[in-house]
C-alpha atoms as a PDB file:
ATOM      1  CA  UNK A   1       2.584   6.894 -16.329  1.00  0.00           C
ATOM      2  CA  UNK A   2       3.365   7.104 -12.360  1.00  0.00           C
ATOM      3  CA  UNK A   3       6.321   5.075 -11.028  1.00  0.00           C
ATOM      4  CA  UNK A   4       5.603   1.558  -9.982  1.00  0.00           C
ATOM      5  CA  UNK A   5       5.711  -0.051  -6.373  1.00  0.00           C
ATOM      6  CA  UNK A   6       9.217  -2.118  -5.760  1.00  0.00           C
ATOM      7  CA  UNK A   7       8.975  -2.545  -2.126  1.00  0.00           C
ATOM      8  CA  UNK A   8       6.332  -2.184   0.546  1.00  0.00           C
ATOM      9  CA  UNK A   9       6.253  -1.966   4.425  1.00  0.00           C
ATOM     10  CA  UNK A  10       2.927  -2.233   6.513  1.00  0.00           C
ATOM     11  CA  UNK A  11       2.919   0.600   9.540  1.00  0.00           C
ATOM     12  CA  UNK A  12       0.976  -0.711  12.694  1.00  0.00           C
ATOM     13  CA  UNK A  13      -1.320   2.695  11.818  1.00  0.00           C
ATOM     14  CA  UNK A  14      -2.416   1.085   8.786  1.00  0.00           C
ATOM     15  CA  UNK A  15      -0.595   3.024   6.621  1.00  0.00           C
ATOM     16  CA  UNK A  16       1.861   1.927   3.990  1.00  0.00           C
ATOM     17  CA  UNK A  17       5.381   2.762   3.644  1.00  0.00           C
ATOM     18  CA  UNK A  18       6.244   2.222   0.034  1.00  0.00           C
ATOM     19  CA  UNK A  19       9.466   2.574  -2.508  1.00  0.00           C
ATOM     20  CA  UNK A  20       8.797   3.584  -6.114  1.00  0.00           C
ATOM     21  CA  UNK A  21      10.828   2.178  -9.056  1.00  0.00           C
ATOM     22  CA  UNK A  22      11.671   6.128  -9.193  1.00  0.00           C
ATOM     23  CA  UNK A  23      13.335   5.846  -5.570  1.00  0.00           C
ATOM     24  CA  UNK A  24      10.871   7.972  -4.231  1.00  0.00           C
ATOM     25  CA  UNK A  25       9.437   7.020  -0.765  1.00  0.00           C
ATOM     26  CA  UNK A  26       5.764   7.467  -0.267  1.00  0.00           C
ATOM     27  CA  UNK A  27       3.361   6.866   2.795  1.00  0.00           C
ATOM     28  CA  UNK A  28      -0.040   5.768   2.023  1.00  0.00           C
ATOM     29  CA  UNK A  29      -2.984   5.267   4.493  1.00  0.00           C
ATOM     30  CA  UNK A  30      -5.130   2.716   4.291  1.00  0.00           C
ATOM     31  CA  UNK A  31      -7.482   3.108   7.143  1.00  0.00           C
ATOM     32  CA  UNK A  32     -10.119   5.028   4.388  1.00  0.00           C
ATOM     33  CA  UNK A  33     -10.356   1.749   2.991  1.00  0.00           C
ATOM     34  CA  UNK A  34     -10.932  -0.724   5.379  1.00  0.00           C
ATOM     35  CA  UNK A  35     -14.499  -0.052   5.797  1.00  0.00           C
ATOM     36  CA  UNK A  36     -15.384  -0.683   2.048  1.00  0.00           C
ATOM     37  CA  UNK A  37     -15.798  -3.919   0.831  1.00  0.00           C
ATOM     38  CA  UNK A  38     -13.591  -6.817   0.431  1.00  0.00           C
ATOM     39  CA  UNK A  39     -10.918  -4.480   2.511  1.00  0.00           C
ATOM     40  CA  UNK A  40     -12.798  -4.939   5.638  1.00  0.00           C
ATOM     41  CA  UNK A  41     -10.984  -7.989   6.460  1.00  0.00           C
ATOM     42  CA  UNK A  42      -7.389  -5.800   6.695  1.00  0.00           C
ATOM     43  CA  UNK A  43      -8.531  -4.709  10.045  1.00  0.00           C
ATOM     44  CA  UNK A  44      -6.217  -8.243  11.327  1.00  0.00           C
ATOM     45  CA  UNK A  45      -3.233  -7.225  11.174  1.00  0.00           C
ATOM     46  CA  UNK A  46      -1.490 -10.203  10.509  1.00  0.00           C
ATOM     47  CA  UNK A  47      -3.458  -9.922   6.921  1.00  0.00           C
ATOM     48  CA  UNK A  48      -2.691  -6.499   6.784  1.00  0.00           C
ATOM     49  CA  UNK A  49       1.045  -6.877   7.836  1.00  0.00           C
ATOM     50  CA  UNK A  50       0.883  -9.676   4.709  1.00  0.00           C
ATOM     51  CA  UNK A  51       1.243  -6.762   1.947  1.00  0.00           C
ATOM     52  CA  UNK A  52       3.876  -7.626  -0.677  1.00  0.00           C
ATOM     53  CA  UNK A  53       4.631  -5.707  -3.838  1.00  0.00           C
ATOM     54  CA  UNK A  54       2.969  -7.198  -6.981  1.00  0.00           C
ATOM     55  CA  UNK A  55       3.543  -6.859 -10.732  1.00  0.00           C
ATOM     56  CA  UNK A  56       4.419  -2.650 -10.263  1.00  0.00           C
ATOM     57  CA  UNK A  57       1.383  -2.767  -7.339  1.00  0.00           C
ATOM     58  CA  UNK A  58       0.685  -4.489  -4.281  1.00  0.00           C
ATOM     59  CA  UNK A  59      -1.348  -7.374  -3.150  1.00  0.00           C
ATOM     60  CA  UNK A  60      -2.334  -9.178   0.084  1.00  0.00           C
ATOM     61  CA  UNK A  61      -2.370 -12.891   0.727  1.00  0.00           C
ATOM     62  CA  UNK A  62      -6.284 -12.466   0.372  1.00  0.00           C
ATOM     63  CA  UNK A  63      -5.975 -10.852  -3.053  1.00  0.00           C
ATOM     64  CA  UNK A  64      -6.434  -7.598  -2.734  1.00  0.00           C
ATOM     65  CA  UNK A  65      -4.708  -4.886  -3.958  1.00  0.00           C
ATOM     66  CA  UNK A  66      -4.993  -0.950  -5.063  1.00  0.00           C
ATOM     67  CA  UNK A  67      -3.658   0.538  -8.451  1.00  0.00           C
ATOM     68  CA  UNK A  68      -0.664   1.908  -8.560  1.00  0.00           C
ATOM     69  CA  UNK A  69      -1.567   5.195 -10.116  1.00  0.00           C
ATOM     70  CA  UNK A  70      -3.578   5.298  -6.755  1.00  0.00           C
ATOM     71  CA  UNK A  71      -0.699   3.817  -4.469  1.00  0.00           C
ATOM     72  CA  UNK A  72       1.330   6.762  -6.258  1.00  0.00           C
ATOM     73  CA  UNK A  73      -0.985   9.714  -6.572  1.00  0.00           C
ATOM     74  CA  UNK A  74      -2.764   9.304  -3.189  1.00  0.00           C
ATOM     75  CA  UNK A  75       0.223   8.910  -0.553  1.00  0.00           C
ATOM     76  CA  UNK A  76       2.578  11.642   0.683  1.00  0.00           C
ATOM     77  CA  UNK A  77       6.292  11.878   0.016  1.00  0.00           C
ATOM     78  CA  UNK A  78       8.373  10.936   3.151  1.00  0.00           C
ATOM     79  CA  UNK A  79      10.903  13.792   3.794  1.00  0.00           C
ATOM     80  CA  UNK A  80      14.139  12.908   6.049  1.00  0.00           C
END
């Protein structure tokens, strides 16, 4: 089982900055995704700035929200 999301940041490129409950810190880009679906509507950014970590995941005020085997597998470490 991947780490779980404990904090989330929205990037104004649509990408995610996120914190794992293994203190990794990830960056995952959402701009695939907001042409599919019920994530067409996180083109406003104020609902896309409205991200908020979510029972080990993350949701937006809308609903939606992404696995977190996804959140963790899909995004790229952030090195300092």
């Amino acid at each position: 089982m991947n780490p779980r999301v404990k904090a989330v940041y929205p990037n104004p490129d649509f990408t995610l900055t996120l914190t794992f409950t293994d203190g990794s810190i990830r960056r995952f880009d959402m701009k695939p995704y907001l042409g599919i679906g019920v994530f067409r509507e996180l083109t406003d950014v104020n609902l896309f700035n409205s991200v908020s970590p979510f029972l080990g995941s993350i949701q937006w005020k809308n609903g939606q929200d992404l696995c977190p085997d996804t959140l963790y597998e899909d995004s790229k470490p952030i090195t300092s």
